[in-house]
Protein backbone atom coordinates (compact mmCIF):
# COMPACT_ATOMS: atom_id res chain seq x y z
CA UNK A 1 0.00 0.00 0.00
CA UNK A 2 1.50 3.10 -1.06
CA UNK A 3 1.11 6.57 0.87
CA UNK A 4 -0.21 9.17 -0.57
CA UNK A 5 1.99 12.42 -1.05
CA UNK A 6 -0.32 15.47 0.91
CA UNK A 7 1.46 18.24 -1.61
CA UNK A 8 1.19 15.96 -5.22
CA UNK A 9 -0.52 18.74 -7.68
CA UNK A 10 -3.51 18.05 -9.15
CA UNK A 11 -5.73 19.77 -12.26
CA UNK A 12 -9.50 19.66 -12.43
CA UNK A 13 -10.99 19.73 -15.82
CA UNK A 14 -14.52 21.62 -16.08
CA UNK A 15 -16.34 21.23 -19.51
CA UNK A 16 -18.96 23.92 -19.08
CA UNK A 17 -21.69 24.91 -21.23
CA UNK A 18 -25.18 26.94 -20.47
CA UNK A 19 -23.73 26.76 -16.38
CA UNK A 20 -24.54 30.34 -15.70
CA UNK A 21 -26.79 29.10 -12.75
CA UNK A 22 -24.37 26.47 -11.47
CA UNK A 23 -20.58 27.77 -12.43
CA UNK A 24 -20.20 29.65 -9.29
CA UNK A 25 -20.91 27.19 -6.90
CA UNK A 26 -19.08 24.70 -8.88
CA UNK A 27 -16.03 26.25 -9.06
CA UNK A 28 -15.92 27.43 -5.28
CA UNK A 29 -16.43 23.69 -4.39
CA UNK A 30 -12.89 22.95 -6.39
CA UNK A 31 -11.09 25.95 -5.05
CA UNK A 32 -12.03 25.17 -1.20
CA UNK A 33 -10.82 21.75 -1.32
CA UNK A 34 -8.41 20.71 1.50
CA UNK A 35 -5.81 19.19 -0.68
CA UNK A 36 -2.63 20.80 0.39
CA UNK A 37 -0.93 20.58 -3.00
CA UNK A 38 -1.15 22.77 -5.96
CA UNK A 39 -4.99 23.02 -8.13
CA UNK A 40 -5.34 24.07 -11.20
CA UNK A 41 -8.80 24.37 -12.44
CA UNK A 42 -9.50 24.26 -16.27
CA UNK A 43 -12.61 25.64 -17.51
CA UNK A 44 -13.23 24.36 -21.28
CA UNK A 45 -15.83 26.98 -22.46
CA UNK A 46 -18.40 26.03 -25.35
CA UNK A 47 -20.24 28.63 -26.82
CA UNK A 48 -22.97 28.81 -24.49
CA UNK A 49 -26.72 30.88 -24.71
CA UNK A 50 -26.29 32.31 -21.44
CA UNK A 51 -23.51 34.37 -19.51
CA UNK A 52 -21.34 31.09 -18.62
CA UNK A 53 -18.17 32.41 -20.64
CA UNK A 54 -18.72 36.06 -18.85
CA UNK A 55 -18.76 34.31 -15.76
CA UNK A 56 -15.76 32.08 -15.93
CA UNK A 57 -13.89 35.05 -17.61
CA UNK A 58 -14.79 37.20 -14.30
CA UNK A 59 -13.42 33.95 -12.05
CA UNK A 60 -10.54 33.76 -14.13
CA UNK A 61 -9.27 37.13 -13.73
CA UNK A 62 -9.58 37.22 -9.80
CA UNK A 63 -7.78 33.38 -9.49
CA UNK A 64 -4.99 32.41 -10.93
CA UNK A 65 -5.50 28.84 -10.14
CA UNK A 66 -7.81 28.82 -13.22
CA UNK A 67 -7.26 28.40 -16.50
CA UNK A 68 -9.88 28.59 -19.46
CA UNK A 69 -9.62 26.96 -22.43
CA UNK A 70 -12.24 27.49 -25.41
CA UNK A 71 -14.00 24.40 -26.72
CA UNK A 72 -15.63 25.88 -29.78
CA UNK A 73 -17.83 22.66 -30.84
CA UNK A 74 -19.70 22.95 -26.98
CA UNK A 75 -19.18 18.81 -26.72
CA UNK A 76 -18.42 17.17 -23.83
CA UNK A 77 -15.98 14.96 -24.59
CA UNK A 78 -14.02 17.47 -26.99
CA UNK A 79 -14.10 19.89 -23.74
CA UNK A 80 -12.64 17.24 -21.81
CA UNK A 81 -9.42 16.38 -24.29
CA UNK A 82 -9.00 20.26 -24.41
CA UNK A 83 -8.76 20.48 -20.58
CA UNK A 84 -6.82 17.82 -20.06
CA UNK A 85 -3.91 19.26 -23.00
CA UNK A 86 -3.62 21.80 -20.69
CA UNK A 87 -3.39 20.55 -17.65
CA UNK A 88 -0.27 20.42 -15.76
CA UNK A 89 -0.24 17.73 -13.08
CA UNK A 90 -0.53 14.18 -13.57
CA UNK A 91 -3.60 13.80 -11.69
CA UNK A 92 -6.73 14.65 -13.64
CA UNK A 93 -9.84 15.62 -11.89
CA UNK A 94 -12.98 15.52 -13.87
CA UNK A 95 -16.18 17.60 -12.58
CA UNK A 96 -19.33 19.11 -14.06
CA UNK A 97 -20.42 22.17 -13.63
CA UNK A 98 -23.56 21.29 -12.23
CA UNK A 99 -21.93 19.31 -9.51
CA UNK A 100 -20.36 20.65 -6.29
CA UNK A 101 -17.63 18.70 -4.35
CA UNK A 102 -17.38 17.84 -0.95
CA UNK A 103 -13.98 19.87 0.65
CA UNK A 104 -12.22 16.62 1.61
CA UNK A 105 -12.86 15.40 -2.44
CA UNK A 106 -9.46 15.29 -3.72
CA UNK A 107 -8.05 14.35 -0.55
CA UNK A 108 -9.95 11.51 -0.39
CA UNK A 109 -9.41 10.62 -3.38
CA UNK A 110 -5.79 10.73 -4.06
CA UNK A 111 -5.77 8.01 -0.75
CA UNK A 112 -7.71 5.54 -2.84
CA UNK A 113 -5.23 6.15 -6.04
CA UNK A 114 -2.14 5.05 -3.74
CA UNK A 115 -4.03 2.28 -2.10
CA UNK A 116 -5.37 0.63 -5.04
CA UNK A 117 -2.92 1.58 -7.56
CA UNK A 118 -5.95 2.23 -9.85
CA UNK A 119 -6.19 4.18 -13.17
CA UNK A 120 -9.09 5.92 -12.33
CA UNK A 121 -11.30 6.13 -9.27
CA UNK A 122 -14.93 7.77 -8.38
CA UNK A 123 -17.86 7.59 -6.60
CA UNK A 124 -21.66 8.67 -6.20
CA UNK A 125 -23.42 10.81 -8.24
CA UNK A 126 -25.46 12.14 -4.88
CA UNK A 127 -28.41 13.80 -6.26
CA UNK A 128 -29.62 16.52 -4.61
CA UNK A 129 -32.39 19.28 -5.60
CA UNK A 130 -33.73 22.47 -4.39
CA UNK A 131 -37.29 22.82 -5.97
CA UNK A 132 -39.82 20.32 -5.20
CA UNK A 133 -39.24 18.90 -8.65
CA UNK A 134 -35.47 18.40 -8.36
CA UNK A 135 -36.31 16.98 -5.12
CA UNK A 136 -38.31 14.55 -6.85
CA UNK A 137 -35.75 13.60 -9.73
CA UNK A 138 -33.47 13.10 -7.43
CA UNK A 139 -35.24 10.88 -5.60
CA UNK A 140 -35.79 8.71 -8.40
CA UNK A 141 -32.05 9.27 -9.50
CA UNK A 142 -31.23 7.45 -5.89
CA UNK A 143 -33.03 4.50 -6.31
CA UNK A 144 -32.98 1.12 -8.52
CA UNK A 145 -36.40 1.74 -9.54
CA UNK A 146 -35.40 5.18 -11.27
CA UNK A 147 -32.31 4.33 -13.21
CA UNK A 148 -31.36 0.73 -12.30
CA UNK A 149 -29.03 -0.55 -9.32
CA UNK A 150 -25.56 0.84 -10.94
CA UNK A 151 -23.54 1.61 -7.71
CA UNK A 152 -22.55 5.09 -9.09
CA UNK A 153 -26.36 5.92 -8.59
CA UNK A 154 -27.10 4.02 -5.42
CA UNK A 155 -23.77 3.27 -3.46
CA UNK A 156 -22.32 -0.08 -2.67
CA UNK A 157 -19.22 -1.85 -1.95
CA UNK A 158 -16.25 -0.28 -2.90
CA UNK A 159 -14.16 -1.98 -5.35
CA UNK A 160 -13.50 -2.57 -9.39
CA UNK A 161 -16.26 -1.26 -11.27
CA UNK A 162 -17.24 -0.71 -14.93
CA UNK A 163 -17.11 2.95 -14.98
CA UNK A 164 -17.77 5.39 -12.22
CA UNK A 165 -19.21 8.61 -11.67
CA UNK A 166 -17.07 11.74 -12.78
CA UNK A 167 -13.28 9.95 -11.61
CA UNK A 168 -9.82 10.96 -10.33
CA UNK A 169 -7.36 9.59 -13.05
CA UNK A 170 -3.61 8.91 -13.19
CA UNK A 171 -3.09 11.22 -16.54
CA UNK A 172 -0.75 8.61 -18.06
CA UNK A 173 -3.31 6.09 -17.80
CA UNK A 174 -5.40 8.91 -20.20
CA UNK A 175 -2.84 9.18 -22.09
CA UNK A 176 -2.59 5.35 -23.16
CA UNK A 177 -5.89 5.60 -24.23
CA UNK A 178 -5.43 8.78 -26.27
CA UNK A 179 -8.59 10.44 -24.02
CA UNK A 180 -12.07 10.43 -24.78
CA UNK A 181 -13.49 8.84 -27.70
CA UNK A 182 -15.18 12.55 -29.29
CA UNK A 183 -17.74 11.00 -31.36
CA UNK A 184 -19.36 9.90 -27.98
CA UNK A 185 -21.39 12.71 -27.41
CA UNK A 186 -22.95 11.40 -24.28
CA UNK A 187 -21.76 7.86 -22.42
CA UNK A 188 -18.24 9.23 -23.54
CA UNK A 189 -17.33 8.04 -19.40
CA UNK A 190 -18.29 4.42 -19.57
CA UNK A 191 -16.69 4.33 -22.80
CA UNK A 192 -13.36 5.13 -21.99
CA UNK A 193 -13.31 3.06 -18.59
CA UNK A 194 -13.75 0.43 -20.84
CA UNK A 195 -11.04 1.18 -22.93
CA UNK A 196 -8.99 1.45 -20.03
CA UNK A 197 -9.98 -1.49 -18.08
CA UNK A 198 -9.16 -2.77 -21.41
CA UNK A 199 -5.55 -1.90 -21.19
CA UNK A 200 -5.18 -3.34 -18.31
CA UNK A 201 -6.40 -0.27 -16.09
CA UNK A 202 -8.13 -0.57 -13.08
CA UNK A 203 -11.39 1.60 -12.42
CA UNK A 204 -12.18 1.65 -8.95
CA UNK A 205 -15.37 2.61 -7.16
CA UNK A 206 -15.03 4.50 -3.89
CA UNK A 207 -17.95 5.32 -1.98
CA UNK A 208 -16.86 7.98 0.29
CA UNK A 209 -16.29 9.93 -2.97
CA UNK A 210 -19.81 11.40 -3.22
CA UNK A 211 -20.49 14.57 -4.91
CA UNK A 212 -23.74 16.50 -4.92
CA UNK A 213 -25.27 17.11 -8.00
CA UNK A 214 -27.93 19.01 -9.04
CA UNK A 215 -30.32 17.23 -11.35
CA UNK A 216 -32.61 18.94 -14.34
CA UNK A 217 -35.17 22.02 -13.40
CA UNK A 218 -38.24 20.61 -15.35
CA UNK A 219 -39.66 17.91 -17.84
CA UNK A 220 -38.63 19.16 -20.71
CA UNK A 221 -35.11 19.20 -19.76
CA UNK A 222 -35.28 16.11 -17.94
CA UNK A 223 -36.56 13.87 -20.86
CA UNK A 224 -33.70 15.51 -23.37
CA UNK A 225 -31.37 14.44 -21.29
CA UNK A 226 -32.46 10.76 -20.55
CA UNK A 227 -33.20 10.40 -24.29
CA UNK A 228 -29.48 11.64 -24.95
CA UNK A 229 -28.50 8.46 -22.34
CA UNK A 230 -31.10 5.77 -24.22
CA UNK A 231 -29.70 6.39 -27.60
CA UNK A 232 -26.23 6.88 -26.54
CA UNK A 233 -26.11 3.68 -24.58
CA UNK A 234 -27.46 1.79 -27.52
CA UNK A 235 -24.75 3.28 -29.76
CA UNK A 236 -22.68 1.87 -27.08
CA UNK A 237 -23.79 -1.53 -26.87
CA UNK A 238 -23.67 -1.68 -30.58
CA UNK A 239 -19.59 -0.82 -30.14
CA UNK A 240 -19.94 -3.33 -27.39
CA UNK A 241 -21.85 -5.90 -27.57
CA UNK A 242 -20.95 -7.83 -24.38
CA UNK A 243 -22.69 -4.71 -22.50
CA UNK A 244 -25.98 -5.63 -22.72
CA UNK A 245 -27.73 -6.51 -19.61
CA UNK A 246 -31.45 -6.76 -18.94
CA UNK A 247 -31.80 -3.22 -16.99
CA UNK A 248 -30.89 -1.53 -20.68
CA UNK A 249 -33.66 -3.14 -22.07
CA UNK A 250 -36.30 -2.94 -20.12
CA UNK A 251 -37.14 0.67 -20.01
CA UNK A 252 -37.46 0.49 -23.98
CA UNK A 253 -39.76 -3.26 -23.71
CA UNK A 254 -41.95 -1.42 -21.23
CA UNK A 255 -42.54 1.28 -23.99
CA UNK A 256 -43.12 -0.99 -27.15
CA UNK A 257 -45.78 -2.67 -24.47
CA UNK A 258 -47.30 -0.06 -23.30
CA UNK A 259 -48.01 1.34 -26.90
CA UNK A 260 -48.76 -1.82 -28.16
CA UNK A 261 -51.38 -2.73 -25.36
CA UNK A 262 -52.76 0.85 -26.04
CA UNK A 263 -53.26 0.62 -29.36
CA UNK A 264 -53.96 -3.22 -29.30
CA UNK A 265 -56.56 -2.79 -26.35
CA UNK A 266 -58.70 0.01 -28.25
CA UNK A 267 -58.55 -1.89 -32.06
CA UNK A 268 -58.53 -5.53 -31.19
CA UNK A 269 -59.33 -6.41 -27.31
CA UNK A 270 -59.87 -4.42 -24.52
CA UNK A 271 -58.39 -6.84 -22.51
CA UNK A 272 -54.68 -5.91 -23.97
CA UNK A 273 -55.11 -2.82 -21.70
CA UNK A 274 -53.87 -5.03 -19.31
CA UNK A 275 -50.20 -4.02 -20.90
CA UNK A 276 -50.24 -0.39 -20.12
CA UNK A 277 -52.36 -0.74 -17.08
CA UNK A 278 -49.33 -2.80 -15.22
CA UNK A 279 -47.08 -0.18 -16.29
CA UNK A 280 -48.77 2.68 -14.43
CA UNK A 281 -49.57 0.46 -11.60
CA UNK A 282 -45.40 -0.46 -11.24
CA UNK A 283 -45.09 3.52 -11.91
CA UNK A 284 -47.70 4.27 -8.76
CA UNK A 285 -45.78 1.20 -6.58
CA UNK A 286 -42.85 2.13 -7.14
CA UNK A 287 -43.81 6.05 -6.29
CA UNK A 288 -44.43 4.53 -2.89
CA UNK A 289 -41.47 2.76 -2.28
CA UNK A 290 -38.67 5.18 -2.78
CA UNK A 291 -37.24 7.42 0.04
CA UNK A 292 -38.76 10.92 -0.93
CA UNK A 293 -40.20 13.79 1.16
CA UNK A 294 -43.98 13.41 1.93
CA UNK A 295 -44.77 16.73 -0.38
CA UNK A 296 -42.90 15.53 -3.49
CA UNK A 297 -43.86 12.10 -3.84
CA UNK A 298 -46.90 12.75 -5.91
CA UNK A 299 -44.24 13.97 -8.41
CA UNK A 300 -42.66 10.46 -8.35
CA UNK A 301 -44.50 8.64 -11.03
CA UNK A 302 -44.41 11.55 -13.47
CA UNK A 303 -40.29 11.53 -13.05
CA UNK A 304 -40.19 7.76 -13.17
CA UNK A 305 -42.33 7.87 -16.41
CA UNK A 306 -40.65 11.00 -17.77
CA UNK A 307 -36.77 8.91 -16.96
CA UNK A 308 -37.99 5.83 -18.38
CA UNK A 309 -39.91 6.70 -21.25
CA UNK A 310 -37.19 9.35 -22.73
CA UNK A 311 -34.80 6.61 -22.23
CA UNK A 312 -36.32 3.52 -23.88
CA UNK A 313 -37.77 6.03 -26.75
CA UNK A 314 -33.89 7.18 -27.43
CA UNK A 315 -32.94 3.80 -27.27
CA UNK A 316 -35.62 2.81 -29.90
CA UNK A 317 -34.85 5.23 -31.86
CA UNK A 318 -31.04 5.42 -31.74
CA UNK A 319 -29.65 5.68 -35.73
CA UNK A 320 -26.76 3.46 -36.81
CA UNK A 321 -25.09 6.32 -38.14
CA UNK A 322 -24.94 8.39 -35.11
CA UNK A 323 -21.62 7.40 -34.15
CA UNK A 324 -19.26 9.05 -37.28
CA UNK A 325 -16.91 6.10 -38.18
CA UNK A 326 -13.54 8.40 -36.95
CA UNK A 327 -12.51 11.47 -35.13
CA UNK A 328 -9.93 13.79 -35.06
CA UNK A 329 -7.18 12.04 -33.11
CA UNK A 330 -6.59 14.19 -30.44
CA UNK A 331 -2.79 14.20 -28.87
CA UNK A 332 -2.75 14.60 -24.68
């Protein structure tokens, strides 16, 4: 077991986009860590709607410890390989701007890189909201019967793991990998774990390492994003097809169902009804089950429906040609 050195440096990578709402916070979670070592903070800036870029510009200009990089195609994954060109510590720190770290974060999680010799380790994606329908999501976010039993959502054990949420990386581990895959515009995490558990890599899941994030204000922007995750996870089970497991599926079987039994039960039988009936009464059940303040939980089955539905409809609907057959390589 090796010790971990207190002073090592360390550089957070930020790919930020629309954040105006969230940067702040974010970026005074990094900054107050308790590491005793050098942070750098890189903010890779797409060309966002809102006043992110005059924000970060602002934060920039008071702190040295942050650097801003532009990231002129607004994707993820390019924002990432930016940030991590320019970072200059070999431990990479990746965090979303709608997240906000706990102060003993890097700490913590430069222990578990020296005691398990790991490529990259991380933790739970803590959901946490304000408004009664955050509250909800995040609710649903917490539990199996929201977005499966993945231990990034709902804690565990600690130990090797698939992918995990956000992640602490040794950079040369990164850089044997060449970075993120950019024609992954969403799943672009579990994809690279894989490539690196692929190497040889160890990902590691630590569940002390829990960071509060804030999920999506309202429907709408709740069902983009979990149609963004059905179709991307399909395009990633098509890249790998040993991935599949019955807790991608079922969100888009309980949609073909549903529709079927609806449009079966009103042209053929009312008794196929049955099909989309069970699906509201699991929606309803499972309302009751999961941990969620008394005033929200009416809000439950609308979330659950809202997750699941987005997500099997993206999955259903997810184009072979979404992922471009190559990418600009890009050198770390």
């Amino acid at each position: 077991m090796t010790t971990p050195d207190p002073t090592t440096p360390v550089s957070v990578i930020m790919p930020v986009l629309n954040e105006e709402d969230y940067l702040g916070a974010a970026v005074a979670a990094v900054l107050a860590q308790d590491h005793q070592g050098p942070i750098q903070l890189v903010l890779a800036l797409g060309p966002s709607r809102d006043q992110t870029s005059q924000v970060a510009r602002s934060m920039a200009e008071k702190d040295s410890r942050i650097t801003l990089v532009e990231n002129p195609s607004g994707r993820t994954p390019a924002g990432l390989n930016l940030a991590i060109a320019a970072a200059t510590s070999q431990i990479i720190v990746r965090v979303d701007g709608h997240t906000k770290l706990p102060t003993n974060y890097v700490s913590t999680a430069l222990r578990v890189l020296a005691q398990t010799g790991a490529a990259n380790v991380g933790g739970v994606m803590a959901a946490e909201g304000e408004t009664p329908f955050e509250k909800a999501v995040a609710a649903a976010m917490r539990s199996p019967l929201g977005v499966g039993p993945a231990r990034f959502h709902v804690g565990g054990q600690a130990g090797p793991a698939d992918t995990v949420y956000l992640g602490v990386f040794q950079k040369s581990a990164l850089e044997q990998v060449n970075g993120y895959d950019e024609r992954f515009v969403r799943a672009q995490d579990w994809e690279m774990n894989h490539r690196i558990r692929e190497s040889g890599g160890l990902v590691y899941f630590a569940p002390e390492l829990s960071v509060s994030y804030r999920p999506r204000p309202s429907v709408r922007a709740l069902a983009r994003q979990y149609f963004e995750y059905g179709r991307w996870r399909r395009v990633v089970i098509r890249e790998n097809r040993q991935t599949v497991n019955l807790r991608y599926l079922a969100p888009p079987m309980a949609l073909l169902g549903s529709i079927f039994g609806l449009v079966a039960g009103l042209t053929i039988s009312p008794l196929l009804l049955a099909l989309p009936a069970i699906y509201v009464i699991f929606l309803v059940t499972a309302s009751l089950t999961i941990n969620a303040p008394t005033r929200v939980r009416p809000l439950l089955p609308i979330v659950l429906a809202v997750m699941q539905i987005s997500w099997g409809w993206g999955f259903l609907t997810s184009r072979k040609n979404l992922l471009p057959e190559s990418v600009r390589e890009f050198p770390l």
